[in-house]
C-alpha atoms as a PDB file:
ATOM      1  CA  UNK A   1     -74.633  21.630-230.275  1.00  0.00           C
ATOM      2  CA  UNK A   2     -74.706  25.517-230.197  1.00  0.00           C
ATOM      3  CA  UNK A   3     -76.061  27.996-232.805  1.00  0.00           C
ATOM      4  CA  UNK A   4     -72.558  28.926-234.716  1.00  0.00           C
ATOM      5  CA  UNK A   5     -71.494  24.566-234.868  1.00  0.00           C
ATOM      6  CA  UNK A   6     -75.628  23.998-236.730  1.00  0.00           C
ATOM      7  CA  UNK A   7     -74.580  26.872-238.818  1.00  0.00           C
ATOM      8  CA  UNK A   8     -71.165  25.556-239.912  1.00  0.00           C
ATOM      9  CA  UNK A   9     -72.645  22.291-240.151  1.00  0.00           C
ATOM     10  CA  UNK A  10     -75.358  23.974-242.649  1.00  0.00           C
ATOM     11  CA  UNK A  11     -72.265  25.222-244.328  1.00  0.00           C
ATOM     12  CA  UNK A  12     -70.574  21.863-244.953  1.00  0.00           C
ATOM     13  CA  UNK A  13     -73.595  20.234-246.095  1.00  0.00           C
ATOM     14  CA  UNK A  14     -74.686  23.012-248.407  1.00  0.00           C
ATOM     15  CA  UNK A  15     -70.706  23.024-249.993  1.00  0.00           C
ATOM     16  CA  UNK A  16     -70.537  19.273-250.133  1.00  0.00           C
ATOM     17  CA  UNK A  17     -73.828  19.535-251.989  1.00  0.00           C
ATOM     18  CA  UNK A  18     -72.770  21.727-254.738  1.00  0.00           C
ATOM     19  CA  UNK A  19     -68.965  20.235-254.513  1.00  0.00           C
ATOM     20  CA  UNK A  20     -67.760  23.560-253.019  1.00  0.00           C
ATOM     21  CA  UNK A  21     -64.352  22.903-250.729  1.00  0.00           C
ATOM     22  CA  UNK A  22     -64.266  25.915-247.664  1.00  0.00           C
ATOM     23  CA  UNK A  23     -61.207  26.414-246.504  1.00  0.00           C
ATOM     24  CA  UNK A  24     -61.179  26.014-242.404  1.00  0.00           C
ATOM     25  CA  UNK A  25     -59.605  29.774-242.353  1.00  0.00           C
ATOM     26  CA  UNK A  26     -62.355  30.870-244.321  1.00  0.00           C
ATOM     27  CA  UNK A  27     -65.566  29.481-242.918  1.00  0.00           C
ATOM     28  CA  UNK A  28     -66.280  32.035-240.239  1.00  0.00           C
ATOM     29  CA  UNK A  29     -66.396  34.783-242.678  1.00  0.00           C
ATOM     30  CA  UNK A  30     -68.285  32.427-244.625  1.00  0.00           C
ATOM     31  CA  UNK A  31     -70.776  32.093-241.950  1.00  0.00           C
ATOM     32  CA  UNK A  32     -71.386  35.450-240.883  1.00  0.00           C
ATOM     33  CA  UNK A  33     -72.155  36.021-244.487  1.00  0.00           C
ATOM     34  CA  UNK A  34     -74.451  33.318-244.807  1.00  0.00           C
ATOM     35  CA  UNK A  35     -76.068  34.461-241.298  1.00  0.00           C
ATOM     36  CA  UNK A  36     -76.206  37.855-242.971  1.00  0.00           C
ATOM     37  CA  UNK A  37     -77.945  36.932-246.393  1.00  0.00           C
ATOM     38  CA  UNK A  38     -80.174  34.216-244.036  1.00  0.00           C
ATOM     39  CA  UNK A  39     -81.522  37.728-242.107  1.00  0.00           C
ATOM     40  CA  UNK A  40     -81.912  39.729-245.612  1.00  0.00           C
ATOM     41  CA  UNK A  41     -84.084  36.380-246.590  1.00  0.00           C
ATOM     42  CA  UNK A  42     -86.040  36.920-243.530  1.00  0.00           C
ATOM     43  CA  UNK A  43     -86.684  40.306-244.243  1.00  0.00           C
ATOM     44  CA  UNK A  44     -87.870  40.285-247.348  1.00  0.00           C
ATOM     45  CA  UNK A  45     -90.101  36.921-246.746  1.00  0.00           C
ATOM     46  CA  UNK A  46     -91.764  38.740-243.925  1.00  0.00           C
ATOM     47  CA  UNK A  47     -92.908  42.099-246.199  1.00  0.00           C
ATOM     48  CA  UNK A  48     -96.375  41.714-247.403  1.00  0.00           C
ATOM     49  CA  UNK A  49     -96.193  42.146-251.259  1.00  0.00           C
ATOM     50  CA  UNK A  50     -99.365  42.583-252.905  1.00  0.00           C
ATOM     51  CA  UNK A  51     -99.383  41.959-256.556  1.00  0.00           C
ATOM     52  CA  UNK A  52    -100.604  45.293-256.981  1.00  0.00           C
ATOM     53  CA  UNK A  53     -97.534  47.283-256.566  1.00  0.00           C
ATOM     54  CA  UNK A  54     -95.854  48.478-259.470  1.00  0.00           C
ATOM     55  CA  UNK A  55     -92.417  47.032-259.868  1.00  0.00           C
ATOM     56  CA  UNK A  56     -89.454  49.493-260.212  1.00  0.00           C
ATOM     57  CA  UNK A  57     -89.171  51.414-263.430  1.00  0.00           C
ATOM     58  CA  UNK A  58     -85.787  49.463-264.655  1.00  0.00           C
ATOM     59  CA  UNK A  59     -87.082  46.132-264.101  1.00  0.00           C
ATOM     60  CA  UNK A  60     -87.575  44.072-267.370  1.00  0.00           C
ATOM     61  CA  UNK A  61     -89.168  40.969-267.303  1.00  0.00           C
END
């Protein structure tokens, strides 16, 4: 199994999960968005983020 078939494989699961139907035109738009948010995840995950920065001024807890 390639890369792209775990991925839409990912996709079904996660969609059967939450009762989500896909339609087969959309799911490679689908994918590359998912594959886009996964490297945003992996981004952010990897920055070191002490609890002494200040958060930004709009933020309300």
């Amino acid at each position: 199994m390639n890369e792209q078939d775990l991925i839409l494989s990912d996709l079904r699961v996660l969609a059967r999960q939450i009762d989500l139907t896909i339609p087969a035109d959309c799911m490679a738009g689908v994918a590359a968005n998912t594959q886009l948010l996964r490297r945003y995840v992996d981004l952010i995950c990897g920055m070191a983020l002490p609890d002494t920065c200040i958060p930004a001024y709009e933020y309300r807890p």
